[in-house]
Protein backbone atom coordinates (compact mmCIF):
# COMPACT_ATOMS: atom_id res chain seq x y z
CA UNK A 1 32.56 -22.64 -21.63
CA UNK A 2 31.40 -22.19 -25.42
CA UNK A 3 28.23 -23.58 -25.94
CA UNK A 4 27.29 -22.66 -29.29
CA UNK A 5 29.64 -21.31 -31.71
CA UNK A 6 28.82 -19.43 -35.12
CA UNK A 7 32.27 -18.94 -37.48
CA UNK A 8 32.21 -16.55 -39.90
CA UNK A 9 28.98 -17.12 -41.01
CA UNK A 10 27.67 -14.71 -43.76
CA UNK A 11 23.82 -14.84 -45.57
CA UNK A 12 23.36 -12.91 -48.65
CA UNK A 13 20.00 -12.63 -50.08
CA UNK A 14 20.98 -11.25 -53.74
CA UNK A 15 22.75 -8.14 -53.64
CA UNK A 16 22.08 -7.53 -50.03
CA UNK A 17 24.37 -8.86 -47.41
CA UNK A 18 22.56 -9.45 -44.50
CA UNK A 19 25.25 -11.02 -42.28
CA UNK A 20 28.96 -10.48 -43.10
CA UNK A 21 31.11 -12.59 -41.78
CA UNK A 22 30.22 -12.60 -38.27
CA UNK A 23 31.84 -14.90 -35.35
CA UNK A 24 30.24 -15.28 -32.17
CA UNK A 25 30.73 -17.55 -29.04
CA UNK A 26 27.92 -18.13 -26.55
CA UNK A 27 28.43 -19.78 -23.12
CA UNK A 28 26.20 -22.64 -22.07
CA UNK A 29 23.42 -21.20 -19.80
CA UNK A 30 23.83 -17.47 -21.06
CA UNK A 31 21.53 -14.63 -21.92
CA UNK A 32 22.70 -12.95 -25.29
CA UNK A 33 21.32 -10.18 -26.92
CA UNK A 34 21.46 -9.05 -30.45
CA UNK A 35 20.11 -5.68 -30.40
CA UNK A 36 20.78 -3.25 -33.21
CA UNK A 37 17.76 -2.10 -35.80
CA UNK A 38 15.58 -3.35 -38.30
CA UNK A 39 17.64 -4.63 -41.03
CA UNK A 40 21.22 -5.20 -39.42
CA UNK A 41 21.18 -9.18 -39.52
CA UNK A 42 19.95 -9.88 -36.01
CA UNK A 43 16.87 -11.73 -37.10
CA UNK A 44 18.77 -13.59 -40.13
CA UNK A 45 21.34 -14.64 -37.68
CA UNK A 46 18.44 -16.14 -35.14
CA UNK A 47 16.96 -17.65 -38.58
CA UNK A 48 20.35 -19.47 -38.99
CA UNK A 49 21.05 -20.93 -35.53
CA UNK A 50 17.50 -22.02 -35.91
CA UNK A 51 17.86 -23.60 -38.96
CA UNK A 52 15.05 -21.69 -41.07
CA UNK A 53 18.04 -20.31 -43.50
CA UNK A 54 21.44 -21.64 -44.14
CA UNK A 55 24.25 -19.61 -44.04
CA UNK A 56 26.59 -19.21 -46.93
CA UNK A 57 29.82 -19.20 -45.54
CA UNK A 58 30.96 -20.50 -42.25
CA UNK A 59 29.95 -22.97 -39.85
CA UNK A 60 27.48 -23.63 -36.79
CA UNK A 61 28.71 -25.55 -33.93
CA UNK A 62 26.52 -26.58 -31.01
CA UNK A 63 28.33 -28.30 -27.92
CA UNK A 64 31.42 -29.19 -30.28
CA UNK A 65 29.32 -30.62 -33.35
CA UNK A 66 28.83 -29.15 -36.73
CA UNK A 67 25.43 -28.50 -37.21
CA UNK A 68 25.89 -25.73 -40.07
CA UNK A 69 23.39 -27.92 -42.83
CA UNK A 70 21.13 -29.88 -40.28
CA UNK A 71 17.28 -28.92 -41.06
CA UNK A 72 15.52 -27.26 -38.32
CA UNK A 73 13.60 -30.47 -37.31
CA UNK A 74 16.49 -32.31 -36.08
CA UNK A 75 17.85 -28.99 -33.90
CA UNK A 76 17.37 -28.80 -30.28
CA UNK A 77 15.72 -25.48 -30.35
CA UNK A 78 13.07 -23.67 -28.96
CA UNK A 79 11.55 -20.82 -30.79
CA UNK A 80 9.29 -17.89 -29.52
CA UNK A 81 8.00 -15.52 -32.32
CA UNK A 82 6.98 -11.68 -32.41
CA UNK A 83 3.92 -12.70 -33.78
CA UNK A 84 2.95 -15.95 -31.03
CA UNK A 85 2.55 -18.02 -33.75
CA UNK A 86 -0.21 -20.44 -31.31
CA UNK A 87 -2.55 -22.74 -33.56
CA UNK A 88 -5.61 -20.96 -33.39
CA UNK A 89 -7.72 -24.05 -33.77
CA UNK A 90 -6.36 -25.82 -30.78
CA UNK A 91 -6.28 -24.68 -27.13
CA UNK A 92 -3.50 -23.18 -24.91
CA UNK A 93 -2.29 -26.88 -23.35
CA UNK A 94 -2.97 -28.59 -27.52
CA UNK A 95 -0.35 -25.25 -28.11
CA UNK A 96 2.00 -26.51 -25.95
CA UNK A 97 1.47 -30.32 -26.13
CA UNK A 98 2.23 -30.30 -29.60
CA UNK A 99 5.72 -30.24 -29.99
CA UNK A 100 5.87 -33.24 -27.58
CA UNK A 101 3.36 -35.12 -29.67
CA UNK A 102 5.44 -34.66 -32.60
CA UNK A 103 8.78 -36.53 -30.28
CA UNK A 104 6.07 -39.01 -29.40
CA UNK A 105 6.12 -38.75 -26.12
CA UNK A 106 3.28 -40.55 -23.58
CA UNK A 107 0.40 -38.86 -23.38
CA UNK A 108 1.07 -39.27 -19.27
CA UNK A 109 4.25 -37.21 -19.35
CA UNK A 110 2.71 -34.87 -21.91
CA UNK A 111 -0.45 -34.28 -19.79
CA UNK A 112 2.46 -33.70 -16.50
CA UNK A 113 4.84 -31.92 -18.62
CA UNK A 114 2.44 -29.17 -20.07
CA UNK A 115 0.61 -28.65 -16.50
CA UNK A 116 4.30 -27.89 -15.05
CA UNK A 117 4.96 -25.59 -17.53
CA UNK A 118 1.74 -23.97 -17.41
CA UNK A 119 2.65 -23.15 -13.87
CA UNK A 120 6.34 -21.77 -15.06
CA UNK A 121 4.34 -19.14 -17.30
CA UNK A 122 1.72 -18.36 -14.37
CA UNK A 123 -1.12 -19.52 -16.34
CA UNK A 124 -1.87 -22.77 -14.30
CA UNK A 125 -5.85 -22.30 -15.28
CA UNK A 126 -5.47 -21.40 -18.82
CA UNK A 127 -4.82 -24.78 -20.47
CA UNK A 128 -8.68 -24.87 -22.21
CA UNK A 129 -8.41 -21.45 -23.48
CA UNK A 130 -8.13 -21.07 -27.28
CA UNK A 131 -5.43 -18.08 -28.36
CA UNK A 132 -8.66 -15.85 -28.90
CA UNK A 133 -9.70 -16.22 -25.45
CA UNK A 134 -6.56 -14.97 -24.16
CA UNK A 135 -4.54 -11.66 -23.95
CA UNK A 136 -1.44 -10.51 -25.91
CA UNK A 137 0.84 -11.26 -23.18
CA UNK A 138 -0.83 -14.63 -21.79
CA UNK A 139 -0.40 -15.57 -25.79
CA UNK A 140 3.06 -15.59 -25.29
CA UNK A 141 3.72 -17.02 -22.27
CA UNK A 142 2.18 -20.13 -23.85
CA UNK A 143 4.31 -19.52 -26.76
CA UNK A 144 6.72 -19.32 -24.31
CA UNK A 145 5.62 -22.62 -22.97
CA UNK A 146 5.31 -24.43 -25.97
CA UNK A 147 9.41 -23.70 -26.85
CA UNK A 148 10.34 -24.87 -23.40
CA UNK A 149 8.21 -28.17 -23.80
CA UNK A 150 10.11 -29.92 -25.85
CA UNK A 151 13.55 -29.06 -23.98
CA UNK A 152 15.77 -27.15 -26.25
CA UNK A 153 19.32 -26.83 -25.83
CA UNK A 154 18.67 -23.16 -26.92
CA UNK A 155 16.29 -20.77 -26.85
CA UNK A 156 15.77 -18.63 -29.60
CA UNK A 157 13.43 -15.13 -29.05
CA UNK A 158 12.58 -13.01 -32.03
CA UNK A 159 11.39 -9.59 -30.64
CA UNK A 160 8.38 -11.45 -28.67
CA UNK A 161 7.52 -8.37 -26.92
CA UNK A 162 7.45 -6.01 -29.26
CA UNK A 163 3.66 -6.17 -30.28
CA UNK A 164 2.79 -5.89 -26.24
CA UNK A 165 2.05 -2.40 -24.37
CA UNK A 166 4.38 -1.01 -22.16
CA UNK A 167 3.51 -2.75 -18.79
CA UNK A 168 2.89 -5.70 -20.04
CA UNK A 169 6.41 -5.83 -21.87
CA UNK A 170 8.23 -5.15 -18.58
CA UNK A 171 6.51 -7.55 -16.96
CA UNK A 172 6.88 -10.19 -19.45
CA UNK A 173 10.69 -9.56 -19.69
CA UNK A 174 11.02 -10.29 -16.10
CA UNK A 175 8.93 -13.14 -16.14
CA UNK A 176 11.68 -14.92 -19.46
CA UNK A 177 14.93 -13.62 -17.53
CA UNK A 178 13.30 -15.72 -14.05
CA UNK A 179 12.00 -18.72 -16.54
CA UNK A 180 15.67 -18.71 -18.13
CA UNK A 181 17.70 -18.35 -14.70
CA UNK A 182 15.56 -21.03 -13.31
CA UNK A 183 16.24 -23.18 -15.95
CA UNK A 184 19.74 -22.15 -16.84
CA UNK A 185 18.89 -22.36 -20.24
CA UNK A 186 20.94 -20.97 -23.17
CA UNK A 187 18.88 -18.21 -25.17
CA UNK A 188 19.65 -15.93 -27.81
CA UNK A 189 17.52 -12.79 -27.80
CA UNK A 190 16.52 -10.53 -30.57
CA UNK A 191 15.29 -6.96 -30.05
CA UNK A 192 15.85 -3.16 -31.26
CA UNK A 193 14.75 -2.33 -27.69
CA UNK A 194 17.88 -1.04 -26.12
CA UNK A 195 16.17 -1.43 -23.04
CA UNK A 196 15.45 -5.04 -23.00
CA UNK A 197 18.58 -5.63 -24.15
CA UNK A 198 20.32 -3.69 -20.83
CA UNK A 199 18.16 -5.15 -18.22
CA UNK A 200 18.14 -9.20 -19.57
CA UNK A 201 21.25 -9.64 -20.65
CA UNK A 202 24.45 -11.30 -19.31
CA UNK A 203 25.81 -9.50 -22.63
CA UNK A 204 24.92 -7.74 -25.46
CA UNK A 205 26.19 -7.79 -29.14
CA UNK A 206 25.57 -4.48 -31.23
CA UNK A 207 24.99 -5.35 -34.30
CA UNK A 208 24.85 -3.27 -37.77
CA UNK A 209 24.87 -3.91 -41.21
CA UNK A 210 25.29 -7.33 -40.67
CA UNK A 211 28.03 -7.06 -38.42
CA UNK A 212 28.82 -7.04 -34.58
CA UNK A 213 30.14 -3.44 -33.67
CA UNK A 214 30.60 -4.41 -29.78
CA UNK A 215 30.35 -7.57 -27.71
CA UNK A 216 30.08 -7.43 -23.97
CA UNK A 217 28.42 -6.24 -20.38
CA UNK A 218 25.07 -4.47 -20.34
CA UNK A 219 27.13 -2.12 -18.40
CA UNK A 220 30.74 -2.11 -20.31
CA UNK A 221 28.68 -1.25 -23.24
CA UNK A 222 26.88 1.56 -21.86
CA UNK A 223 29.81 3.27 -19.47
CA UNK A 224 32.19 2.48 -22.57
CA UNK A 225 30.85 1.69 -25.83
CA UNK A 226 33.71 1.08 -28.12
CA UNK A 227 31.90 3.23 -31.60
CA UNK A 228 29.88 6.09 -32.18
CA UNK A 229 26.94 3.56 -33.07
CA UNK A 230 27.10 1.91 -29.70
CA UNK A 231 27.05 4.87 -27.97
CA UNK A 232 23.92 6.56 -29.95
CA UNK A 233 22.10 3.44 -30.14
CA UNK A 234 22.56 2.37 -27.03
CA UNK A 235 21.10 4.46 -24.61
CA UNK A 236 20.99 8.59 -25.26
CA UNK A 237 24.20 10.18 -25.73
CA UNK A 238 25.73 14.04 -26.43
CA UNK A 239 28.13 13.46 -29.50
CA UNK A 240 30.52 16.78 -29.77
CA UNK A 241 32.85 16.57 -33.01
CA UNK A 242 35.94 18.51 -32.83
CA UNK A 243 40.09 18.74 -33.89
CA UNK A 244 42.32 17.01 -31.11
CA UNK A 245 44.80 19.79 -30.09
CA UNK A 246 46.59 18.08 -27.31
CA UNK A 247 46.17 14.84 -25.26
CA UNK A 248 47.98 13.24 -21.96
CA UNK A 249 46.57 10.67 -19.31
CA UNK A 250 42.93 11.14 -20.48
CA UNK A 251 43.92 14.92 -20.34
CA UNK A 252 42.20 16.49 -24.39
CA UNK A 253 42.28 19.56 -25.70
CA UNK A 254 39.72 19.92 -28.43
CA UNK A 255 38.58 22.74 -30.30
CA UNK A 256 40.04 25.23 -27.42
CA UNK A 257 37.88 22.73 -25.09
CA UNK A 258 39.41 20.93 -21.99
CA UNK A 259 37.94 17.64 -21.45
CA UNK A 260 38.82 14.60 -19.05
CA UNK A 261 37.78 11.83 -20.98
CA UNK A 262 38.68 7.63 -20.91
CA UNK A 263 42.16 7.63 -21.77
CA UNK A 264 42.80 6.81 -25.61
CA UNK A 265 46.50 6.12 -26.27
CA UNK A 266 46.32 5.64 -30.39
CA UNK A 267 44.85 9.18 -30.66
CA UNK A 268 47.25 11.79 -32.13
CA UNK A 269 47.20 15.48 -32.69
CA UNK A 270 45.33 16.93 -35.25
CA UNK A 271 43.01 13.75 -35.57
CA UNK A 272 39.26 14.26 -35.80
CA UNK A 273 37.35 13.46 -32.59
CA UNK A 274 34.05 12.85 -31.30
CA UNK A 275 33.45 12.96 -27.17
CA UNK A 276 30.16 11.23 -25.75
CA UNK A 277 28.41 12.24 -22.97
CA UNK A 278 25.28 10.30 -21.28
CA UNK A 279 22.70 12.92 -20.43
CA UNK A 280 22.79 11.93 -17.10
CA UNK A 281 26.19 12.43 -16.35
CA UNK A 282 25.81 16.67 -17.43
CA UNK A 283 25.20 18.75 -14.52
CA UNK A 284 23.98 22.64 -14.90
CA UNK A 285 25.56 25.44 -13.27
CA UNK A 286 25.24 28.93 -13.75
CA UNK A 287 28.35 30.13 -12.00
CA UNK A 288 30.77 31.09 -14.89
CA UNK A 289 33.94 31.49 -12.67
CA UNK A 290 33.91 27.41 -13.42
CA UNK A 291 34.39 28.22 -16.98
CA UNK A 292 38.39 27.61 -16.81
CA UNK A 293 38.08 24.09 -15.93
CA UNK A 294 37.89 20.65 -17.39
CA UNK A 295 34.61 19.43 -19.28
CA UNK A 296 32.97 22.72 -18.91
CA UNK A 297 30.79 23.59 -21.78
CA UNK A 298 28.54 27.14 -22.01
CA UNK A 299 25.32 27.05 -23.03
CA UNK A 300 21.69 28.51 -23.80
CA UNK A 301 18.92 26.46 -22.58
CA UNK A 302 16.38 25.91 -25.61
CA UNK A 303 13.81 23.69 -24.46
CA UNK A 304 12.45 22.27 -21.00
CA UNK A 305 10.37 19.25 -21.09
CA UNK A 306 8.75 17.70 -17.91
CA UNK A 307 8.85 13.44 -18.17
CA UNK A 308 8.11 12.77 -14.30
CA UNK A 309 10.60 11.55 -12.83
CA UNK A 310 13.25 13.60 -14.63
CA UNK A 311 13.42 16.51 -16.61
CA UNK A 312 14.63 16.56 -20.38
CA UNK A 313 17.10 20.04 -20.89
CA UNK A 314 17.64 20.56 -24.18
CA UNK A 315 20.78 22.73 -24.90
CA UNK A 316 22.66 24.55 -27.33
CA UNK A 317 26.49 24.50 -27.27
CA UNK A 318 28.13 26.89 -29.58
CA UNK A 319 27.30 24.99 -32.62
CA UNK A 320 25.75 21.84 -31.70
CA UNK A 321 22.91 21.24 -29.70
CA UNK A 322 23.03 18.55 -26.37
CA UNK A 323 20.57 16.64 -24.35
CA UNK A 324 20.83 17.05 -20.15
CA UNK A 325 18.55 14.86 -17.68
CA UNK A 326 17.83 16.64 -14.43
C-alpha cells in the first residue's frame, strides 16, 4: 500500500537541476534507499519530503494528503543527520526530550518515553551524558532516539553513518534496520554506500543526475541491474564493449565472442553492446581446449592482490582489462 507518494517533483537551484522530475511510491512500513553519489539529488529529495526545501514542480502526498507546501514543523517526520546534530549544551535524555517538549507533552510521559527509547538505542545509562562525553556512534543512536521520540510517520536518514569507522558503521546499521523492523516504521535512507544500501533495504532506488536509473530488490538490482550505472555503481562489475554479431535465446555473438547472457529481445545486429560480469561470478582456468565454448575469455594475469578472505585478480583481456575474485 503507498504510503508516501512524491509526483514528478523537480528542485532547481539556478542553473543546476538537482531533481528532474522524479516519481516515487513508498509502502507504509518500508526501508528505501536512495543511493547514488554526491550530487545526484538524493539528499535534495530527503530535504523535500522533510520539508527543509520545496520542490518546484510536482506534489508530495503522505497517506493520501497533499503535503507538497506544508513547513517542516507541521510534518510527521523524524530526521537523523550525518553530522548528529545533538545540542551540545544539553544532555543525551534533554537531546531526546526535546522534541516532545516542543508537542507539550507531560513531563511524566516524557521522562517514560525517553527512558524506553534509551533502551531501543542500547544506551539505557547514558541519559546524563552531554554529546562530548559520548562516542561517535552512541551520538547517533541518541540522534537516533531523539527522531523516534516524537513518533514520525517517516523516518528520514541522511548518510548518518558516514562520519563512523568501519565497525562501528556495521554495527550501527544493524542496530536502525532492528529499531525500524521493530517498529515497522517507514524510513527513507540516504547513502553513497552501496553496501548499506544492499544489506538494509527492502529496495533500492539508483539515483543520478537527479533522476532514478533503477527501482527495486537489493538483489534484482545487483543479479540484474537494468543500466551500465547500476551495474558499476552498484557493486564491482567487468564492463566488455563490443559489436552484436548474432543473438538467439540469450545466445550473443560479439566481437567473434560467444557469450550466454540474460536474454535481451530489443537488441539487433550490428548494435553496440556492453556485457557485465560480477567479479565473483569469473572463474580461472588454464586449460585452453575450453576456449571454443560460451563466455570464455583469454587472458594475462597482471596483478594479484591478497584482501583475506578473497583474492583480487586483475586481468587483461585483449584490449580491456577485468577484475576476478578468487
Amino acid at each position: 500500500m503507498t504510503f508516501l507518494e512524491l509526483d514528478s517533483i523537480s528542485k532547481h537551484f539556478g542553473r543546476t537541476t538537482a531533481v528532474d522530475e522524479t516519481s516515487l511510491a513508498i509502502n507504509q512500513g518500508e526501508f528505501l534507499t536512495l543511493l547514488g553519489p554526491s550530487g545526484c539529488g538524493k539528499t535534495t529529495i530527503l530535504r523535500m519530503v522533510a520539508g527543509f526545501e520545496m520542490p518546484d514542480t510536482g506534489n508530495i502526498l503522505l497517506d493520501g494528503e497533499t503535503i507538497t507546501n506544508r513547513p517542516a514543523n507541521k510534518r510527521p517526520m523524524g530526521m537523523v543527520f550525518q553530522s548528529y546534530a545533538l545540542f551540545p549544551h544539553m544532555t543525551a535524555e534533554q537531546n531526546i526530550a526535546f522534541g516532545m517538549q516542543i508537542q507539550k507533552k507531560s513531563q511524566d510521559v516524557i521522562r517514560k518515553r525517553c527512558a524506553e527509547l534509551l533502551e531501543l538505542v542500547g544506551l539505557g545509562e547514558m541519559g546524563p551524558r552531554y554529546p562530548h562525553q559520548l562516542s561517535g556512534g552512541q551520538q547517533q543512536r541518541i540522534a537516533l532516539a531523539r527522531a523516534l521520540a516524537v513518533e514520525p510517520k517517516v523516518l528520514l536518514l541522511d548518510e548518518p553513518l558516514s562520519a563512523l569507522d568501519v565497525k562501528v558503521r556495521i554495527t550501527l546499521r544493524n542496530e536502525i534496520r532492528r529499531i525500524q523492523q521493530q517498529l515497522k516504521m517507514t524510513a527513507i535512507y540516504v547513502t553513497h554506500d552501496q553496501e548499506e544500501a544492499l544489506s538494509l533495504s527492502d529496495r533500492i532506488a539508483v539515483m543520478a543526475k537527479g533522476r532514478i536509473e533503477q527501482l527495486d530488490q537489493p538483489e534484482k538490482i545487483y543479479s540484474e541491474p537494468l543500466t551500465a550505472f547500476a551495474a558499476t555503481f552498484v557493486g564491482n562489475s567487468n564492463q566488455f564493449r563490443g559489436t552484436l554479431e548474432s543473438a538467439a535465446d540469450g545466445l550473443c555473438h560479439v566481437d567473434g565472442q560467444n557469450f550466454h547472457v540474460l536474454p535481451q529481445p530489443q537488441l539487433r545486429n550490428g548494435a553496440s553492446v556492453l556485457i557485465v560480469v560480477r567479479p565473483e561470478d569469473i572463474e580461472l582456468k588454464l586449460d585452453e581446449s575450453a576456449h571454443d565454448n560460451y563466455n570464455i575469455l583469454v587472458g594475462t594475469i597482471e596483478l594479484r592482490t591478497f584482501l583475506g578472505p578473497f583474492t583480487r585478480l586483475q586481468v587483461r583481456v585483449q584490449r580491456d582489462s577485468g577484475t576476478a575474485l578468487v
